[in-house]
C-alpha atoms as a PDB file:
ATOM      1  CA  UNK A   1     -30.464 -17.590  30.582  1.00  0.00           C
ATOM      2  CA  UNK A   2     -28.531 -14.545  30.420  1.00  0.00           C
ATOM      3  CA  UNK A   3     -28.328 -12.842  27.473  1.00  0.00           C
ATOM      4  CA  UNK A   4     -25.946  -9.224  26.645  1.00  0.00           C
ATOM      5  CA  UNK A   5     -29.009  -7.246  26.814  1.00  0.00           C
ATOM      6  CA  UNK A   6     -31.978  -8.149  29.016  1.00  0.00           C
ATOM      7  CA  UNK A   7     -34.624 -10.574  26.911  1.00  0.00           C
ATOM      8  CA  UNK A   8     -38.209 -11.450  28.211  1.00  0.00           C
ATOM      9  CA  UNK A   9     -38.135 -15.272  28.289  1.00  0.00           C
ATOM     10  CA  UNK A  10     -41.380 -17.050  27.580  1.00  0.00           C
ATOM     11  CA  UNK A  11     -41.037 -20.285  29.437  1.00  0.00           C
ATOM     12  CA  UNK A  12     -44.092 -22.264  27.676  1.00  0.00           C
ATOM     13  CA  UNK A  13     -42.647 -21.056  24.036  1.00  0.00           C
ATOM     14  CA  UNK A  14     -39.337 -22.267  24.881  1.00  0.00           C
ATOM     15  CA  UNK A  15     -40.708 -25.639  26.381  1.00  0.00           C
ATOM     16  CA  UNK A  16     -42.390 -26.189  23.051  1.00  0.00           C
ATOM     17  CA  UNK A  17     -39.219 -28.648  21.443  1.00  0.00           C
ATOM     18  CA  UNK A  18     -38.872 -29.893  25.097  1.00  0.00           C
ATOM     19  CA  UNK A  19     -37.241 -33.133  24.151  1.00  0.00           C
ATOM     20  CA  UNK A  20     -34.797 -31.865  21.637  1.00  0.00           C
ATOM     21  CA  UNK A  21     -33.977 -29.167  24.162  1.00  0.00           C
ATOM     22  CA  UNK A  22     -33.173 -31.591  27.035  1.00  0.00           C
ATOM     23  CA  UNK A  23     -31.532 -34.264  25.363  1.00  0.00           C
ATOM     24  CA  UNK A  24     -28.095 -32.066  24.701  1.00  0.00           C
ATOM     25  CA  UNK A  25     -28.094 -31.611  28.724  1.00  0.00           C
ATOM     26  CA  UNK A  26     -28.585 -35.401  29.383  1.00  0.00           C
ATOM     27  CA  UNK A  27     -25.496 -36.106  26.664  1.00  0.00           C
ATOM     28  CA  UNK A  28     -23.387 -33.827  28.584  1.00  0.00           C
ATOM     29  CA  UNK A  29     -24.473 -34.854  31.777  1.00  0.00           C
ATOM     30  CA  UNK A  30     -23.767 -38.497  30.929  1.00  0.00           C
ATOM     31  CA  UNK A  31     -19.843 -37.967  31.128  1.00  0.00           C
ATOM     32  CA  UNK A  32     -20.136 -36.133  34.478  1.00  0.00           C
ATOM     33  CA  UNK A  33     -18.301 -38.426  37.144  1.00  0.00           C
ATOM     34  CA  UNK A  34     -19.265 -37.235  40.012  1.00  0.00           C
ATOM     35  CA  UNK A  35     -19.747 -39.256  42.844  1.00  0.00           C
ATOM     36  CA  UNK A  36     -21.975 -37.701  45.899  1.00  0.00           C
ATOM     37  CA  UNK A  37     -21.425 -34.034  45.269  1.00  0.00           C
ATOM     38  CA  UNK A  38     -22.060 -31.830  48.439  1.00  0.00           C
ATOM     39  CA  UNK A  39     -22.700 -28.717  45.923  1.00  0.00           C
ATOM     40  CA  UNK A  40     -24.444 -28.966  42.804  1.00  0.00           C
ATOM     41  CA  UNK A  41     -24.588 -25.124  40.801  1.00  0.00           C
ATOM     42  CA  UNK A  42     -26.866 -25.475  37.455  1.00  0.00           C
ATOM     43  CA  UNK A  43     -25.869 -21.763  36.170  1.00  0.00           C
ATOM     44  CA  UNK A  44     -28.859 -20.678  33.425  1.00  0.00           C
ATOM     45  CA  UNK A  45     -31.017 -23.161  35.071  1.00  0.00           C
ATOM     46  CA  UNK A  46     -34.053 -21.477  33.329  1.00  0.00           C
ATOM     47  CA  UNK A  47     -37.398 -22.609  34.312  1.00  0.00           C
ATOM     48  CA  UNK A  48     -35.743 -25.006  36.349  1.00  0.00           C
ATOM     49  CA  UNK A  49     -37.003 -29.152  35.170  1.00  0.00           C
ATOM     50  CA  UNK A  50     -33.412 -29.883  34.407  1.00  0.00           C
ATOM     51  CA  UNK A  51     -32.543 -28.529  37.595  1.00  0.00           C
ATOM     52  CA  UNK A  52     -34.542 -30.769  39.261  1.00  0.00           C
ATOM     53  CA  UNK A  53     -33.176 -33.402  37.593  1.00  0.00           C
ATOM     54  CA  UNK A  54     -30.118 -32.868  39.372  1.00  0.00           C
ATOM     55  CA  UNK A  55     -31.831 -32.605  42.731  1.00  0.00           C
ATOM     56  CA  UNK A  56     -33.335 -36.278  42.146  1.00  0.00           C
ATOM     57  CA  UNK A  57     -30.252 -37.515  40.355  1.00  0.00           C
ATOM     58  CA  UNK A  58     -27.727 -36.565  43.979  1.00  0.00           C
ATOM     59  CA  UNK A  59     -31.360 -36.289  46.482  1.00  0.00           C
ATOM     60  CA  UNK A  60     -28.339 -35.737  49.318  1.00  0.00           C
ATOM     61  CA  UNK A  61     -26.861 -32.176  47.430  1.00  0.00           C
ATOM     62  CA  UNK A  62     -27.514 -29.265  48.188  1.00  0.00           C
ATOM     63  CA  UNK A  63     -28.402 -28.215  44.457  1.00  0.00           C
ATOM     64  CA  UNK A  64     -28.236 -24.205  43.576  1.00  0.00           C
ATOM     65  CA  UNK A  65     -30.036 -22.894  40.145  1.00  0.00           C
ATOM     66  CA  UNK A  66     -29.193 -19.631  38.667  1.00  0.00           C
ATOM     67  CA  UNK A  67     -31.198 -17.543  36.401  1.00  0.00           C
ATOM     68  CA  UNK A  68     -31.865 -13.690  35.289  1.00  0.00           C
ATOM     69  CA  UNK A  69     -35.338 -14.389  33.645  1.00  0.00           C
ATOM     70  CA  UNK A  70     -38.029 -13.880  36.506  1.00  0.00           C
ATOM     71  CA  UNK A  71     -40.521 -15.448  33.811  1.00  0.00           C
ATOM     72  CA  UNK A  72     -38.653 -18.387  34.317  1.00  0.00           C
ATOM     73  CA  UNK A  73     -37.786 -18.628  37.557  1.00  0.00           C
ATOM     74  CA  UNK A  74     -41.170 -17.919  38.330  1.00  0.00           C
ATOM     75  CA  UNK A  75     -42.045 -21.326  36.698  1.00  0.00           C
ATOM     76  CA  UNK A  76     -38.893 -22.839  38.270  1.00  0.00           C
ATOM     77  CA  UNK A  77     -40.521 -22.870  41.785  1.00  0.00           C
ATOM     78  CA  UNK A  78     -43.511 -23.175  40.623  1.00  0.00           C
ATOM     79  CA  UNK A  79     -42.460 -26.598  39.694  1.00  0.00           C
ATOM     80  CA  UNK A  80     -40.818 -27.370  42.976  1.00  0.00           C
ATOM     81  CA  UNK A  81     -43.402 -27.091  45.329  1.00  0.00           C
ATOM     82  CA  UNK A  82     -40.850 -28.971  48.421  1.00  0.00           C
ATOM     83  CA  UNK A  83     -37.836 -26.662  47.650  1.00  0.00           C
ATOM     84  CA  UNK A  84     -35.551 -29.181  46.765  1.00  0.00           C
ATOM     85  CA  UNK A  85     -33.370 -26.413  44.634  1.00  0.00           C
ATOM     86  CA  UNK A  86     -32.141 -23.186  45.661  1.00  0.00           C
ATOM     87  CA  UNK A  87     -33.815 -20.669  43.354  1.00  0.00           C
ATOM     88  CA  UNK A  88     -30.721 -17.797  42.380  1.00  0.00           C
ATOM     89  CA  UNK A  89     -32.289 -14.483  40.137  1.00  0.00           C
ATOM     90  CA  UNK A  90     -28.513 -13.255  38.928  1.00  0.00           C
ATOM     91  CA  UNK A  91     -27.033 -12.693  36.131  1.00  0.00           C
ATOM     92  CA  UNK A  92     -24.181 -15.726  35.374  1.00  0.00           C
ATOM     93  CA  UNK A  93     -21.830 -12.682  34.908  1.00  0.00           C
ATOM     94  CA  UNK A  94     -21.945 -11.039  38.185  1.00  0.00           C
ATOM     95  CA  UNK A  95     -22.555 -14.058  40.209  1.00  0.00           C
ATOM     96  CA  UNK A  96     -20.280 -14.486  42.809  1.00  0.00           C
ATOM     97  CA  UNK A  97     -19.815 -18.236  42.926  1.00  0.00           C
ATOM     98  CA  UNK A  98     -19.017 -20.178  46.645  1.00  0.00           C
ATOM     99  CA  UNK A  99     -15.845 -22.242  47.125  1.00  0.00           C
ATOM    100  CA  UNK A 100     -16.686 -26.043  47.013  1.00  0.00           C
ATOM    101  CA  UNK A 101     -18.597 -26.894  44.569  1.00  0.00           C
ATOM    102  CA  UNK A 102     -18.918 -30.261  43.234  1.00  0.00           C
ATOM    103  CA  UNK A 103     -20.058 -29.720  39.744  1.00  0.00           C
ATOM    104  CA  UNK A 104     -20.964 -26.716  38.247  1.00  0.00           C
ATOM    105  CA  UNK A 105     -23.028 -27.027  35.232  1.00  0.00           C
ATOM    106  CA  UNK A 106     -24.385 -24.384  32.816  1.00  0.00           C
ATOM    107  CA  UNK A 107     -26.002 -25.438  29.279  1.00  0.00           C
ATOM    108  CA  UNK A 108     -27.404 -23.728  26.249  1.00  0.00           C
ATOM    109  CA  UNK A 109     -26.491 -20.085  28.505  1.00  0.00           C
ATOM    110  CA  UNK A 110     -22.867 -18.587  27.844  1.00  0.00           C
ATOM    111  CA  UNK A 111     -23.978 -17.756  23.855  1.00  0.00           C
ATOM    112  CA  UNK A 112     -25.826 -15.131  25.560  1.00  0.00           C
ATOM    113  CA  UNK A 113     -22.979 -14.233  28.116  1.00  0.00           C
ATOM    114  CA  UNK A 114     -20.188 -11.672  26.679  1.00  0.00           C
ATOM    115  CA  UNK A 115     -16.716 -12.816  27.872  1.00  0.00           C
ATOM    116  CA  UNK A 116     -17.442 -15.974  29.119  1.00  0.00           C
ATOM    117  CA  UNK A 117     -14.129 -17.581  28.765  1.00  0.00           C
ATOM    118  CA  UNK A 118     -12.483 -15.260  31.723  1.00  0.00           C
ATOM    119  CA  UNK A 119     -15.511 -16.261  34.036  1.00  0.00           C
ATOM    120  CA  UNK A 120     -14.707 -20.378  33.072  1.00  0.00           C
ATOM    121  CA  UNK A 121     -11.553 -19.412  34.426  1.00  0.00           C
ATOM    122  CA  UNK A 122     -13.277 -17.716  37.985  1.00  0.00           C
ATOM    123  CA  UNK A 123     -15.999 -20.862  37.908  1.00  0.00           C
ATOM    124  CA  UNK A 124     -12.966 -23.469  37.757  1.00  0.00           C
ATOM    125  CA  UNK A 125     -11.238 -21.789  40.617  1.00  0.00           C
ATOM    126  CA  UNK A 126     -14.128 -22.367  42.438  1.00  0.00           C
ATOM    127  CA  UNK A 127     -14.436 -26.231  42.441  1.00  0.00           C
ATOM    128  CA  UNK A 128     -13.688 -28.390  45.227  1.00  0.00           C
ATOM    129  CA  UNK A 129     -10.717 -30.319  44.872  1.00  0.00           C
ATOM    130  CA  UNK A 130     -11.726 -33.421  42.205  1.00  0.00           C
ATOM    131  CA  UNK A 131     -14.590 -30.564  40.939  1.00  0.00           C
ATOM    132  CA  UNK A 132     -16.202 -30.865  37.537  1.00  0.00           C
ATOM    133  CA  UNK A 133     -17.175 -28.314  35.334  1.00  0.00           C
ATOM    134  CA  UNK A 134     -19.550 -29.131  32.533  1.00  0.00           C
ATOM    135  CA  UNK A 135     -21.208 -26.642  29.833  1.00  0.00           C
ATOM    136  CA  UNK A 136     -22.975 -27.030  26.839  1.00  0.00           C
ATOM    137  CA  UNK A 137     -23.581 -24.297  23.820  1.00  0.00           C
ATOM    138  CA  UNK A 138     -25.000 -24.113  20.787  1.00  0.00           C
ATOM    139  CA  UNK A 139     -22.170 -23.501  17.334  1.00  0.00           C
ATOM    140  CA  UNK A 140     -24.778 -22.714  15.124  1.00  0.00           C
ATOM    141  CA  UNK A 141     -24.801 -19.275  14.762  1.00  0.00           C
ATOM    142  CA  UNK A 142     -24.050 -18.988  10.646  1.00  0.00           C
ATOM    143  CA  UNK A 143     -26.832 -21.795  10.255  1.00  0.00           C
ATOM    144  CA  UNK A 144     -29.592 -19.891   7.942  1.00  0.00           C
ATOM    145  CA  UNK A 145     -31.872 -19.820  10.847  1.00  0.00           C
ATOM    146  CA  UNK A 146     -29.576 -17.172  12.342  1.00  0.00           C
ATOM    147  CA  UNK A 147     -28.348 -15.793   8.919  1.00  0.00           C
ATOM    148  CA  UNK A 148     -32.122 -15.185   7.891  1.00  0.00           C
ATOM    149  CA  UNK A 149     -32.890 -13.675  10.662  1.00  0.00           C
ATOM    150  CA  UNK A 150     -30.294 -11.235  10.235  1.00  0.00           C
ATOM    151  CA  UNK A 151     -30.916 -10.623   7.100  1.00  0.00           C
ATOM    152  CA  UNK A 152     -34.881 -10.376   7.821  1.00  0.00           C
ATOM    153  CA  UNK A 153     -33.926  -7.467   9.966  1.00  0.00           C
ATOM    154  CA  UNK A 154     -31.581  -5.717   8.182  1.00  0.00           C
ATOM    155  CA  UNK A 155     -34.519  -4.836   5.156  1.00  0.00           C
ATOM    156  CA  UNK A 156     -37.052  -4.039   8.530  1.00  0.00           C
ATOM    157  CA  UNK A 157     -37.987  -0.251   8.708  1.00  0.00           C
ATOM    158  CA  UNK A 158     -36.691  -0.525  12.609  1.00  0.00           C
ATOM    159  CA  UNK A 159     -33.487  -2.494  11.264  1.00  0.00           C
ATOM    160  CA  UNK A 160     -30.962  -0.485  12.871  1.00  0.00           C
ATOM    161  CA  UNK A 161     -32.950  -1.530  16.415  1.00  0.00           C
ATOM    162  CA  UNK A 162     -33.202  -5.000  15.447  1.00  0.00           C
ATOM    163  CA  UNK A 163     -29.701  -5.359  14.369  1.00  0.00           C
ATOM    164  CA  UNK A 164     -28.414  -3.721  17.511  1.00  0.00           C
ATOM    165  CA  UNK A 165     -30.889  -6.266  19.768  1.00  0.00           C
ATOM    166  CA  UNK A 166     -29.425  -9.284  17.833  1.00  0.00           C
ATOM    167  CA  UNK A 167     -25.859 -10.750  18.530  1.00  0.00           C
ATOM    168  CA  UNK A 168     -23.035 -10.166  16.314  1.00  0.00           C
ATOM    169  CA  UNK A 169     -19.952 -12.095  15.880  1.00  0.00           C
ATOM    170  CA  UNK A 170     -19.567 -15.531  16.923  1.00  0.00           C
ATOM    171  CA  UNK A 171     -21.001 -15.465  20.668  1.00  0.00           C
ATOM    172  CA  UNK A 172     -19.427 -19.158  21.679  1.00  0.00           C
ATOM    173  CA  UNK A 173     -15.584 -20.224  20.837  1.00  0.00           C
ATOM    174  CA  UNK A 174     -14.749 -23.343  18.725  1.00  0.00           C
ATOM    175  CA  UNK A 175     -14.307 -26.614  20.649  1.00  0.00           C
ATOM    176  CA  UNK A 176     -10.417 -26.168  20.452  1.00  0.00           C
ATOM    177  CA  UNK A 177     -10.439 -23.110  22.782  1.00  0.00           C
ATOM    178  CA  UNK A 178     -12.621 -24.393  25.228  1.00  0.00           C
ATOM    179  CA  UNK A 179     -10.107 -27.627  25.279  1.00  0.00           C
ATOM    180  CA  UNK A 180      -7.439 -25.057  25.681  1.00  0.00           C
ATOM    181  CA  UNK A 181      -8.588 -22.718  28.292  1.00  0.00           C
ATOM    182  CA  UNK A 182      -9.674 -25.995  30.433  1.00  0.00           C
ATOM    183  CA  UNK A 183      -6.570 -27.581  30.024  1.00  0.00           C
ATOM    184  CA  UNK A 184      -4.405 -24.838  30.864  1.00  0.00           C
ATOM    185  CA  UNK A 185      -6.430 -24.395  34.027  1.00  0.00           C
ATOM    186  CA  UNK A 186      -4.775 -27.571  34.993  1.00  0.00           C
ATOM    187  CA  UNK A 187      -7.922 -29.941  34.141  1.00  0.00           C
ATOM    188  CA  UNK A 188      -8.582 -33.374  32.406  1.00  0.00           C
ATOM    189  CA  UNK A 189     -10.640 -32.341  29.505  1.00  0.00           C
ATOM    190  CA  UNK A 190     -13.127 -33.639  27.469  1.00  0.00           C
ATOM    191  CA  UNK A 191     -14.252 -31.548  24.920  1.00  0.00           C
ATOM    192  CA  UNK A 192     -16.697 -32.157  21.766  1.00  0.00           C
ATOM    193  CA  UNK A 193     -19.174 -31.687  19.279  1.00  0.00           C
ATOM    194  CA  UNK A 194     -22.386 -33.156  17.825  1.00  0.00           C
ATOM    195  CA  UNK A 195     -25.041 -32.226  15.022  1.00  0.00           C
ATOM    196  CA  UNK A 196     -28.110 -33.493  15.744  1.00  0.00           C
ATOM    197  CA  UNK A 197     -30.423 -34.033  12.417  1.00  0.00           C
ATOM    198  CA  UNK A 198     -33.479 -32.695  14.097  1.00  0.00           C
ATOM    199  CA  UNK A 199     -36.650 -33.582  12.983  1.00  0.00           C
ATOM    200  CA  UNK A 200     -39.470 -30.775  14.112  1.00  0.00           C
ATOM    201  CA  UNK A 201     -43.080 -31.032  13.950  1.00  0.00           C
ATOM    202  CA  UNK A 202     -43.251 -34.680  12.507  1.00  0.00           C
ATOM    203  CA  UNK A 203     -47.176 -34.453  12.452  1.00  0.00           C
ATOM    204  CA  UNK A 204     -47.496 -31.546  10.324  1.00  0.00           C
ATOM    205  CA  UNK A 205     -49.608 -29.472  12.820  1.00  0.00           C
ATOM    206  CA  UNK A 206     -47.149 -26.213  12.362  1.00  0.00           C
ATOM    207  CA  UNK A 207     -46.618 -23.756   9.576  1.00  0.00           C
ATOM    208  CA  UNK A 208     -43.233 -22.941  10.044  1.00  0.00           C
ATOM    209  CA  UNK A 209     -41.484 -25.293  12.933  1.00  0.00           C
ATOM    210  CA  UNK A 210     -37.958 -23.232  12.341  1.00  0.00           C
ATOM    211  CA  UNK A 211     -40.205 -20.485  13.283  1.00  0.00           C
ATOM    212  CA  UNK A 212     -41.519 -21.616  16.429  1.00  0.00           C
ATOM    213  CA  UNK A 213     -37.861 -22.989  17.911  1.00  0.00           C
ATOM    214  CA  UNK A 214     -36.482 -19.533  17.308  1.00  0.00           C
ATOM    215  CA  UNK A 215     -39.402 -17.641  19.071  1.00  0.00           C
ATOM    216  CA  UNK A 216     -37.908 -19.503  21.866  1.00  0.00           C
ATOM    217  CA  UNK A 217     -34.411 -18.851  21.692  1.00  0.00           C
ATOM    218  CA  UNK A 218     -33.190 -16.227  18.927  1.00  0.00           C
ATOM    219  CA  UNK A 219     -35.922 -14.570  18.455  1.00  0.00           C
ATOM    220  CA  UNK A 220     -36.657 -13.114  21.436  1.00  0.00           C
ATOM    221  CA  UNK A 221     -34.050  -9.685  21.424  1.00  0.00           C
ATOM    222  CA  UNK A 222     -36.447  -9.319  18.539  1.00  0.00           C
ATOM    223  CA  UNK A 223     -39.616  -9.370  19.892  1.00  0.00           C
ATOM    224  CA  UNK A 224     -39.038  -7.489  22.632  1.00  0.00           C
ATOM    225  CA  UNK A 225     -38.184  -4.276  19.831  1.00  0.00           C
ATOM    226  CA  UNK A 226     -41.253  -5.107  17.949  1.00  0.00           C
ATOM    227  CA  UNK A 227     -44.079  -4.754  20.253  1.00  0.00           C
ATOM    228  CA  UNK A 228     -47.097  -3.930  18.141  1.00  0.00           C
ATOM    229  CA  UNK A 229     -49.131  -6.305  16.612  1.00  0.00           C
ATOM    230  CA  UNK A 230     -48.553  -5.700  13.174  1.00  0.00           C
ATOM    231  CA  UNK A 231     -45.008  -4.718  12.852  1.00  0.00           C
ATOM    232  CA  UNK A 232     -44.366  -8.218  14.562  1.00  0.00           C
ATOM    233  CA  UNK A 233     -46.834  -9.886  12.282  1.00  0.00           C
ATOM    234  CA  UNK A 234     -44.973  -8.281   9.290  1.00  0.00           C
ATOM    235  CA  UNK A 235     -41.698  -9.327  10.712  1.00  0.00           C
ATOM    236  CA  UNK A 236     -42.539 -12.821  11.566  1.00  0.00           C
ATOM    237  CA  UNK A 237     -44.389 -13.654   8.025  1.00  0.00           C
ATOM    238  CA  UNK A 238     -41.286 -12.562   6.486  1.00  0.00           C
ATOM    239  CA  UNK A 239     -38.625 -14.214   8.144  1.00  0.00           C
ATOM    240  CA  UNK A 240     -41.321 -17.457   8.080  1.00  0.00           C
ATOM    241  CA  UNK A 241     -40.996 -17.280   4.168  1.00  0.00           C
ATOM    242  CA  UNK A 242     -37.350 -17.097   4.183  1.00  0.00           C
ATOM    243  CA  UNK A 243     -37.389 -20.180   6.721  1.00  0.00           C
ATOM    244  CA  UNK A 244     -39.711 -22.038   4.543  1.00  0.00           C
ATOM    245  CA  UNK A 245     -37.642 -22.050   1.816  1.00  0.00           C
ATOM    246  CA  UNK A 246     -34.304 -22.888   3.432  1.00  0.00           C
ATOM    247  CA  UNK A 247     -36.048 -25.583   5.912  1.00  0.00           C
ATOM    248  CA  UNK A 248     -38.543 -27.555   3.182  1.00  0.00           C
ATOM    249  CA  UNK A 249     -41.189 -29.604   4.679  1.00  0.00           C
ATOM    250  CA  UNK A 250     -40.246 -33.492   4.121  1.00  0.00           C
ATOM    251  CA  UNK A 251     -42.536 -36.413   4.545  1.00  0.00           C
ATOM    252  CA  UNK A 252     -40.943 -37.233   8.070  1.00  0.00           C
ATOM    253  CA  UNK A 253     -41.308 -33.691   9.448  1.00  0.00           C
ATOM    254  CA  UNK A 254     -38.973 -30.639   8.802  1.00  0.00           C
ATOM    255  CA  UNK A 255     -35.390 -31.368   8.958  1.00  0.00           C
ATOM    256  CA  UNK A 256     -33.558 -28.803  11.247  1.00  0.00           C
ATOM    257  CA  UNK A 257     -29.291 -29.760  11.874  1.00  0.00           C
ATOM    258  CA  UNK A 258     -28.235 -28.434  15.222  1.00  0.00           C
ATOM    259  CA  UNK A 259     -24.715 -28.270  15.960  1.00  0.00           C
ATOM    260  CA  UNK A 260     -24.145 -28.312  19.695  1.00  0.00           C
ATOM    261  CA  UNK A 261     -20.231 -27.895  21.252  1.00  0.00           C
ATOM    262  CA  UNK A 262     -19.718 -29.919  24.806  1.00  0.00           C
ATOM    263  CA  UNK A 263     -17.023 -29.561  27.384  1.00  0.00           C
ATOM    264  CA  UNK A 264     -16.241 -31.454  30.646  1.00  0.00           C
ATOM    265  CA  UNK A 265     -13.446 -30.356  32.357  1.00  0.00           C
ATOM    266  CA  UNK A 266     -12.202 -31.891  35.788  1.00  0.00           C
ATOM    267  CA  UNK A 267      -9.399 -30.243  38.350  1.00  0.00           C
ATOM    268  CA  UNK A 268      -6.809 -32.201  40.252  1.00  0.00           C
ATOM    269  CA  UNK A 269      -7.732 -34.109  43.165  1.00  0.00           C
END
């Protein structure tokens, strides 16, 4: 995961909505064609179990995973005790990518990655003939779990910190430009979009679910400003209370919509 600035990952909070995390990678994954890639390149491979799912999905690639976060590549090879995957520490931006591959795949990573359309265009250029390139990011950057937390910072005595940690803008294009940068690279496209009504924390066992999904994700430019105890307790609590209200509690969990944009992009044979 690279992000604009550099961001302390915390693999076991981000593993915490494991399933809801995974499944967008498995729906993008699932119109992937491939047929016995040579080179497999998961770019933002993080701490590394979808990775591995590549490795056991093509056992005869030679599969390449690419992170900045030494948190989580740490876990990453933890996790692959035979060293079936080639653990990369690089940032996405600067990586220099090898001619060849097969199917380059990168989800839930270019939000954080400034000026990520021109490097599609250097990634594409780098397939092998008959190449796929697939990439999935979230679109839900004016949801009010990112609006809040703006707005939580913005009325924190460090706000002009926390509002230059946080991103501005929209950090991911709309579906149609992805389509159209992809298709003028000469590529069959398949481009999308999905919301998924996520249910979080169905037994109850949480205070603020929203909370703990975006102390995986969002939230960490934040905490890496506010490192003492109680500034981050006073931050937290009152970005919880804003979360509360626009996320209720239900009787089937806490409803939290997740809009997620998909492309899959194939060159000329």
């Amino acid at each position: 995961m690279t992000p604009a600035r550099p961001v302390t990952w915390d693999p076991a909070q981000y593993a915490v909505f494991e399933d809801h995390r995974s499944r967008p990678f498995a729906d993008l994954l699932a119109r992937v064609r491939v047929q016995d890639p040579r080179l497999v390149v998961d770019l933002g491979c993080g701490s590394g179990a979808l990775t591995l799912g590549l490795a056991q999905r093509w056992p005869a690639a030679r599969v390449v995973g690419v992170d900045t976060s030494p948190q989580m590549l740490e876990q990453a090879r933890a996790g692959d005790p035979e060293g079936r995957v080639e653990w990369v520490g690089a940032d996405v931006a600067d990586w220099e990518p090898p001619t060849g591959i097969d199917l380059l795949v990168t989800n839930a990573t270019l939000q954080w990655v400034p000026g990520h359309l021109e490097l599609i265009t250097r990634w594409v250029g780098a397939l092998a003939p008959g190449g796929w390139f697939a990439m999935q990011v979230p679109g839900n950057f004016e949801a009010p779990s990112h609006r809040l937390l703006r707005e939580t910072a913005a009325a924190a005595p460090r706000s002009t910190e926390l509002l230059a940690a946080l991103r501005h803008g929209a950090p991911v294009a709309e579906p149609a430009a992805y389509t159209a940068l992809l298709a003028g690279l000469g590529c069959a496209v398949d481009v999308w979009e999905t919301t998924y009504q996520q249910v979080l924390d169905p037994a109850g066992e949480q205070d603020c679910p929203v909370l703990e999904w975006t102390k995986g994700t969002a939230l960490r430019p934040v905490l890496d400003v506010l490192t003492g105890a109680q500034e981050r307790a006073e931050f937290l609590q009152a970005y919880a209370d804003r979360l509360r209200e626009a996320y209720p509690r239900q009787d089937f969990g806490t409803l939290f919509p997740f809009r997620r944009i998909f492309a899959v992009a194939r060159t000329r044979a």
